[in-house]
Protein backbone atom coordinates (compact mmCIF):
# COMPACT_ATOMS: atom_id res chain seq x y z
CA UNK A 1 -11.63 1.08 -1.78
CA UNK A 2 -11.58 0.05 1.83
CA UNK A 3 -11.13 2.46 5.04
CA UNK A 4 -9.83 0.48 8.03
CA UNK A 5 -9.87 1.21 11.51
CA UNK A 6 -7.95 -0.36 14.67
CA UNK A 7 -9.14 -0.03 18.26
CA UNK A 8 -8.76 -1.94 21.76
CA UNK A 9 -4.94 -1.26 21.93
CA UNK A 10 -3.58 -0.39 25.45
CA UNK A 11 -0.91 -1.52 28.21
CA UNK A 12 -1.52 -4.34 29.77
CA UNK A 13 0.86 -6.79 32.37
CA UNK A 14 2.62 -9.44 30.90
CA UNK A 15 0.12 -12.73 30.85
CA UNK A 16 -2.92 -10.41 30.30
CA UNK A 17 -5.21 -10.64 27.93
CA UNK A 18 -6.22 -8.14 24.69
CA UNK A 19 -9.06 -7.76 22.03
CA UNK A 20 -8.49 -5.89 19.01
CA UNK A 21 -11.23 -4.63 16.81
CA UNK A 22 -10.98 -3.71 12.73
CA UNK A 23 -13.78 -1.60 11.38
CA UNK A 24 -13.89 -1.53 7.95
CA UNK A 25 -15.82 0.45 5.54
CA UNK A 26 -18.66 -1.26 3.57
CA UNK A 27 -17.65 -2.93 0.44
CA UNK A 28 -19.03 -4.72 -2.35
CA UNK A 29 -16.35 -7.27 -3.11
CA UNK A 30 -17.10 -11.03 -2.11
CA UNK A 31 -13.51 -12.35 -2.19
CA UNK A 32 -11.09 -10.66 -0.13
CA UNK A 33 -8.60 -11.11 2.97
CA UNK A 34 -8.30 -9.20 6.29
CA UNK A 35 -5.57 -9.57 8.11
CA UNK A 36 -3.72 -8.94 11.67
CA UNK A 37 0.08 -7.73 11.33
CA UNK A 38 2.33 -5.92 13.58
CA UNK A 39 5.73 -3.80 13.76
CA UNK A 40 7.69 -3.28 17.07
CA UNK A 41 10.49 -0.70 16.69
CA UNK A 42 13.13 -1.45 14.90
CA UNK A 43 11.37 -4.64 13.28
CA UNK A 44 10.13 -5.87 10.26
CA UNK A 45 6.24 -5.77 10.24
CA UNK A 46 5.28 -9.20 10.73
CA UNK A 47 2.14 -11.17 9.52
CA UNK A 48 0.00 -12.89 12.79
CA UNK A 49 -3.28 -14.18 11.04
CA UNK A 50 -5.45 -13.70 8.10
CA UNK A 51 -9.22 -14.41 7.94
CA UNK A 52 -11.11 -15.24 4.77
CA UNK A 53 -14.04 -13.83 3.84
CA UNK A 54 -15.88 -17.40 4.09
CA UNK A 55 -14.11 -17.14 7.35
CA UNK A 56 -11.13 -19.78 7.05
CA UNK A 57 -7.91 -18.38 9.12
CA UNK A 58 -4.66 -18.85 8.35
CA UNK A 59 -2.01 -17.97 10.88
CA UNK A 60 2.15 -17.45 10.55
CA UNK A 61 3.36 -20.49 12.96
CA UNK A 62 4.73 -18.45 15.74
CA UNK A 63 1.59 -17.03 15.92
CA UNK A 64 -0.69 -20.22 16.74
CA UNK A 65 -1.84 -20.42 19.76
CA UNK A 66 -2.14 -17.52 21.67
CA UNK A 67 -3.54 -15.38 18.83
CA UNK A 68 -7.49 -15.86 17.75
CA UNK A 69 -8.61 -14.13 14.20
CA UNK A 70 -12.51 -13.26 13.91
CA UNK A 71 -14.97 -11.59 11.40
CA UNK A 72 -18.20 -10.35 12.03
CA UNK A 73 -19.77 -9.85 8.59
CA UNK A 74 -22.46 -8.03 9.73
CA UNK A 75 -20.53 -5.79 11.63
CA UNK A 76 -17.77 -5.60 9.09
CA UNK A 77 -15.13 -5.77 11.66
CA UNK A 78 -12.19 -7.61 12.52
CA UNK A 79 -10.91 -8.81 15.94
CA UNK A 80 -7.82 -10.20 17.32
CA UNK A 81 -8.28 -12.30 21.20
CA UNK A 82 -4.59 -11.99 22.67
CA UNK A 83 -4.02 -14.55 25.47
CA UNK A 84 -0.75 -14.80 27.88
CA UNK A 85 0.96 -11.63 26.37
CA UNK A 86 4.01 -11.39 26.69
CA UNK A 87 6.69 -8.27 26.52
CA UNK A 88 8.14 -9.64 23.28
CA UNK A 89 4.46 -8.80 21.51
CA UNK A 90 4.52 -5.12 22.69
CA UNK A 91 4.18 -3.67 18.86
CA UNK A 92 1.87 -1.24 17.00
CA UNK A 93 -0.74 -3.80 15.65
CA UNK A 94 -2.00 -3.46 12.22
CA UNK A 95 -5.15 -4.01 10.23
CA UNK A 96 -5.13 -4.64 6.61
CA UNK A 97 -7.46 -6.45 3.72
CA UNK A 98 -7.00 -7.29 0.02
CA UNK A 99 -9.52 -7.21 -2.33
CA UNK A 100 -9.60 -10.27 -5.06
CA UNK A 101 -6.75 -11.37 -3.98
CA UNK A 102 -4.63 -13.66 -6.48
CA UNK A 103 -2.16 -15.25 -4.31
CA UNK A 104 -2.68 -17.92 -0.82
CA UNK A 105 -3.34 -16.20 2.45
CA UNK A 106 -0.03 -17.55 3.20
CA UNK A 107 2.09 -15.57 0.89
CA UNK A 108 0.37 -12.40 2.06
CA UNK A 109 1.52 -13.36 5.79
CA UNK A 110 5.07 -13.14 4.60
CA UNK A 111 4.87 -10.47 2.28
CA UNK A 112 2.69 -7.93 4.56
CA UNK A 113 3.41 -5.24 1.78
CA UNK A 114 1.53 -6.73 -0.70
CA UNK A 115 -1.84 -6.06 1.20
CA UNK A 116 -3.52 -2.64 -0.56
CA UNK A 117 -5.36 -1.23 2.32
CA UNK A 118 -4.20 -0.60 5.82
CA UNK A 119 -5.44 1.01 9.09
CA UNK A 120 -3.33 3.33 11.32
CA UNK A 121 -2.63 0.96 13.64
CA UNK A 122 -3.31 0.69 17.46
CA UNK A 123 -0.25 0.31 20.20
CA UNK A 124 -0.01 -2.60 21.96
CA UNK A 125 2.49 -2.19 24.99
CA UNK A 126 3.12 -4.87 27.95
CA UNK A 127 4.20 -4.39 31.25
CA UNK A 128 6.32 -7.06 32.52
């Protein structure tokens, strides 16, 4: 089992930048995914990258660009760099991993459900 834990959300003005951090527990599996997703209200929670544990990233298409997905094994923590934010990516932001997982980091992008351990989130909000 994994414990996850968001931090570095806040408000910041439209073209600012963010950096998310994920701590997550210690574990002893050597294949898994961690991810970045996020839900504004009234949306679908949507995939923005996923990191491998060899630390390939794979990243939904919208997402490219602006968005930067990082591990720190030693640390065992996650970050997401946000550049030129924009109102449209206010949103509670989401970490999440999968353990063995048996499908592409792709699928799990689309199907954020499918991860098996999630954080609480941190709020993201943007002032225009």
């Amino acid at each position: 089992q994994v414990q996850l834990a968001e931090s570095g959300g806040g408000s910041v003005q439209a073209g600012g930048s963010l950096r998310l951090s994920c701590a997550a527990s210690k574990h002893t599996y050597s294949t898994y995914y961690m991810g970045w997703f996020r839900q504004a209200p009234g949306k679908e929670r949507e995939g923005i990258a996923i990191i491998y544990h060899d630390g390939k990233s794979t990243y939904t298409d919208s997402m490219t660009g602006r968005f930067t997905n990082s591990l720190d094994n030693a640390k065992n923590t996650l970050y997401l760099e946000m550049n030129s934010l924009k109102p449209e990516d206010a949103a509670m932001y989401y970490c999440a991993a999968e353990l063995n997982p048996p499908y592409d980091s792709t699928w799990y992008l689309s199907h954020p459900v499918a991860m098996d351990y999630w954080g609480k989130g941190t709020l993201v909000t943007i002032s225009s």
